[in-house]
Protein backbone atom coordinates (compact mmCIF):
# COMPACT_ATOMS: atom_id res chain seq x y z
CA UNK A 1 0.00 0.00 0.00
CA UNK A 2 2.86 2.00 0.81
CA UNK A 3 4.43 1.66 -2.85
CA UNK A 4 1.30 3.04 -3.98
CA UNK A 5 0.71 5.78 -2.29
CA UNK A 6 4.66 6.96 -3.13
CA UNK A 7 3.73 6.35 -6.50
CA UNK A 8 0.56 8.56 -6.53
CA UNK A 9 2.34 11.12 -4.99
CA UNK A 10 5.55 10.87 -7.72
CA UNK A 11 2.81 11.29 -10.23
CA UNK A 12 1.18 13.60 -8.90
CA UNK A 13 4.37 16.00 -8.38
CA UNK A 14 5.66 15.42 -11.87
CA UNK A 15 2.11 16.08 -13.58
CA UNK A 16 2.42 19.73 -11.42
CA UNK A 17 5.71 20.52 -12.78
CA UNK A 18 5.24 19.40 -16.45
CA UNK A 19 2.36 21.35 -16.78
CA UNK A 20 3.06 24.64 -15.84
CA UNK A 21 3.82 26.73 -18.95
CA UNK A 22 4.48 30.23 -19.00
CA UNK A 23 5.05 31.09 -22.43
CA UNK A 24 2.58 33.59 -23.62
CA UNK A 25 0.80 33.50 -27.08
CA UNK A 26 3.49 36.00 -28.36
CA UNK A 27 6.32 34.38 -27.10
CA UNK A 28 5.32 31.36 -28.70
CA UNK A 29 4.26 32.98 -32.16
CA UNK A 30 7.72 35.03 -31.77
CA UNK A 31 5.80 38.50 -31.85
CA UNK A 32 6.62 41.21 -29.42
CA UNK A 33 3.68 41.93 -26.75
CA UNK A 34 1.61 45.02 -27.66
CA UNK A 35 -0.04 45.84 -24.17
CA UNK A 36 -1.81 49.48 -26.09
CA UNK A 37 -2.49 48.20 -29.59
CA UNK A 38 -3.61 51.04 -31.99
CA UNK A 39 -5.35 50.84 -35.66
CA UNK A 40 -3.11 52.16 -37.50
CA UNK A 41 0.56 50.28 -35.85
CA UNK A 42 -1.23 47.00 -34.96
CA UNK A 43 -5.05 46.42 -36.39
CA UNK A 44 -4.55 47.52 -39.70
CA UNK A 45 -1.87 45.16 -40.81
CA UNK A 46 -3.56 42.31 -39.57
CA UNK A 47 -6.21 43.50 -41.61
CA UNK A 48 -4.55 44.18 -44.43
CA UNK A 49 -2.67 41.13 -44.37
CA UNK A 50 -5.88 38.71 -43.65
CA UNK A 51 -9.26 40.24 -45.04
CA UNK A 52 -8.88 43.10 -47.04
CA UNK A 53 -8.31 40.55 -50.37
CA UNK A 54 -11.94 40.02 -49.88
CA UNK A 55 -13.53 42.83 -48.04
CA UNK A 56 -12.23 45.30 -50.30
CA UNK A 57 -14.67 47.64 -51.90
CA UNK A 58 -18.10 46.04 -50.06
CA UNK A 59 -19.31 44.75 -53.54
CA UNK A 60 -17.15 41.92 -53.80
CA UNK A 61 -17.25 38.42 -51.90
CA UNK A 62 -16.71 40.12 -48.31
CA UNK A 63 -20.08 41.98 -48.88
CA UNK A 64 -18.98 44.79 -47.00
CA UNK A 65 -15.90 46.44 -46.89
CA UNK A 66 -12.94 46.31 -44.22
CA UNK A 67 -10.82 49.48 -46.08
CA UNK A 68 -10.88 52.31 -42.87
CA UNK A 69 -10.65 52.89 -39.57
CA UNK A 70 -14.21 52.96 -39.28
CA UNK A 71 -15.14 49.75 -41.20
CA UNK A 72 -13.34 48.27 -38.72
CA UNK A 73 -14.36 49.69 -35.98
CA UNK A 74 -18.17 49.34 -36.46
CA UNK A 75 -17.37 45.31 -37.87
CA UNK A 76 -15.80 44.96 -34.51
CA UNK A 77 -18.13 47.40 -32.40
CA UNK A 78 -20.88 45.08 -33.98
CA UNK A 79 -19.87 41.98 -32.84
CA UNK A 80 -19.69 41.13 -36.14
CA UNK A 81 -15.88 40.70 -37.02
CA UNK A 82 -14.43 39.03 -33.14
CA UNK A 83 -17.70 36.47 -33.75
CA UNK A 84 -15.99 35.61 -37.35
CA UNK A 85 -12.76 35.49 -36.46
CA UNK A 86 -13.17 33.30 -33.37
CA UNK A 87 -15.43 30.61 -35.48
CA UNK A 88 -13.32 27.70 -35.77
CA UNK A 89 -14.87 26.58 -38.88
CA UNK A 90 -17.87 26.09 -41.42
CA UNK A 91 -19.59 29.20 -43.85
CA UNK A 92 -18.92 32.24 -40.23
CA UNK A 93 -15.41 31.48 -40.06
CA UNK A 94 -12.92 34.18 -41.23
CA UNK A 95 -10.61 34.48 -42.78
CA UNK A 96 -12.55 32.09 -45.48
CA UNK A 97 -10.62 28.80 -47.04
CA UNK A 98 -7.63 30.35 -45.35
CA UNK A 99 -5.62 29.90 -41.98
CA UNK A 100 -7.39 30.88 -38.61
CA UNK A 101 -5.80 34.17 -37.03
CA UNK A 102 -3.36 33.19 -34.34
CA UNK A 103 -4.99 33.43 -30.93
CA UNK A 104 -2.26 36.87 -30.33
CA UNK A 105 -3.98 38.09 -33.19
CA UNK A 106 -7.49 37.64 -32.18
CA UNK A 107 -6.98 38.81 -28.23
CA UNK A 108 -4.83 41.87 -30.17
CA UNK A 109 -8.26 43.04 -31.97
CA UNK A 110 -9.86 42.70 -28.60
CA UNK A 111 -7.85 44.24 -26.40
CA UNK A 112 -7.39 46.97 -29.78
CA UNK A 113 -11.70 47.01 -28.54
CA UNK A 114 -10.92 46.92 -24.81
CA UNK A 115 -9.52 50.35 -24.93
CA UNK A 116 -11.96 52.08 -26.78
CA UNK A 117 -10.54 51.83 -30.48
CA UNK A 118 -7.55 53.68 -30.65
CA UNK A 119 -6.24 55.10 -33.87
């Protein structure tokens, strides 16, 4: 009984030190952490980089457009583009046939909505 019980406790002690991580999303990625993001240093070339192929001019296969500062803001103000990006897959998911934004990415755009938009 004894062997067991060292046992259970050598697992248990091992399973508390092999599972404590503290890499953050960025360090992982290998981004730097952005703590105040702004729209035009930090929002827009995610943008850029990940919708703006489709959401253009609003007429194309986005349907409405993701060009300015205020696109943005009321896509993200809405609910609309966070609800999209976080949709791990099927016909909501963004960026379409494409790879999911990184989670830094995603919490980025929120925190970018945490602090009341920033420019």
């Amino acid at each position: 009984m004894k062997f067991i019980s060292n046992y259970i406790a050598t697992f248990i002690i091992v399973l508390i030190f092999t599972s404590c991580e503290s890499n953050t999303y960025s360090e992982i990625e290998g981004e730097t952490i952005v703590t105040n993001p702004t729209y035009q240093k930090d929002i827009k070339p995610i943008i850029d980089s990940n919708c703006i192929s489709c959401h253009d001019n609003g007429s194309g296969i986005g349907g409405f457009p993701l060009l300015t500062y205020d696109d943005v803001r009321l896509s993200t103000e809405s609910g609309n583009l966070i609800f999209r990006i976080e949709s791990a897959t099927g016909e909501l998911s963004m960026p379409r046939n494409a790879t999911k934004l990184s989670p830094s990415k995603i919490n980025l755009i929120k925190l970018w909505a945490a602090n009341n938009y920033p420019n």
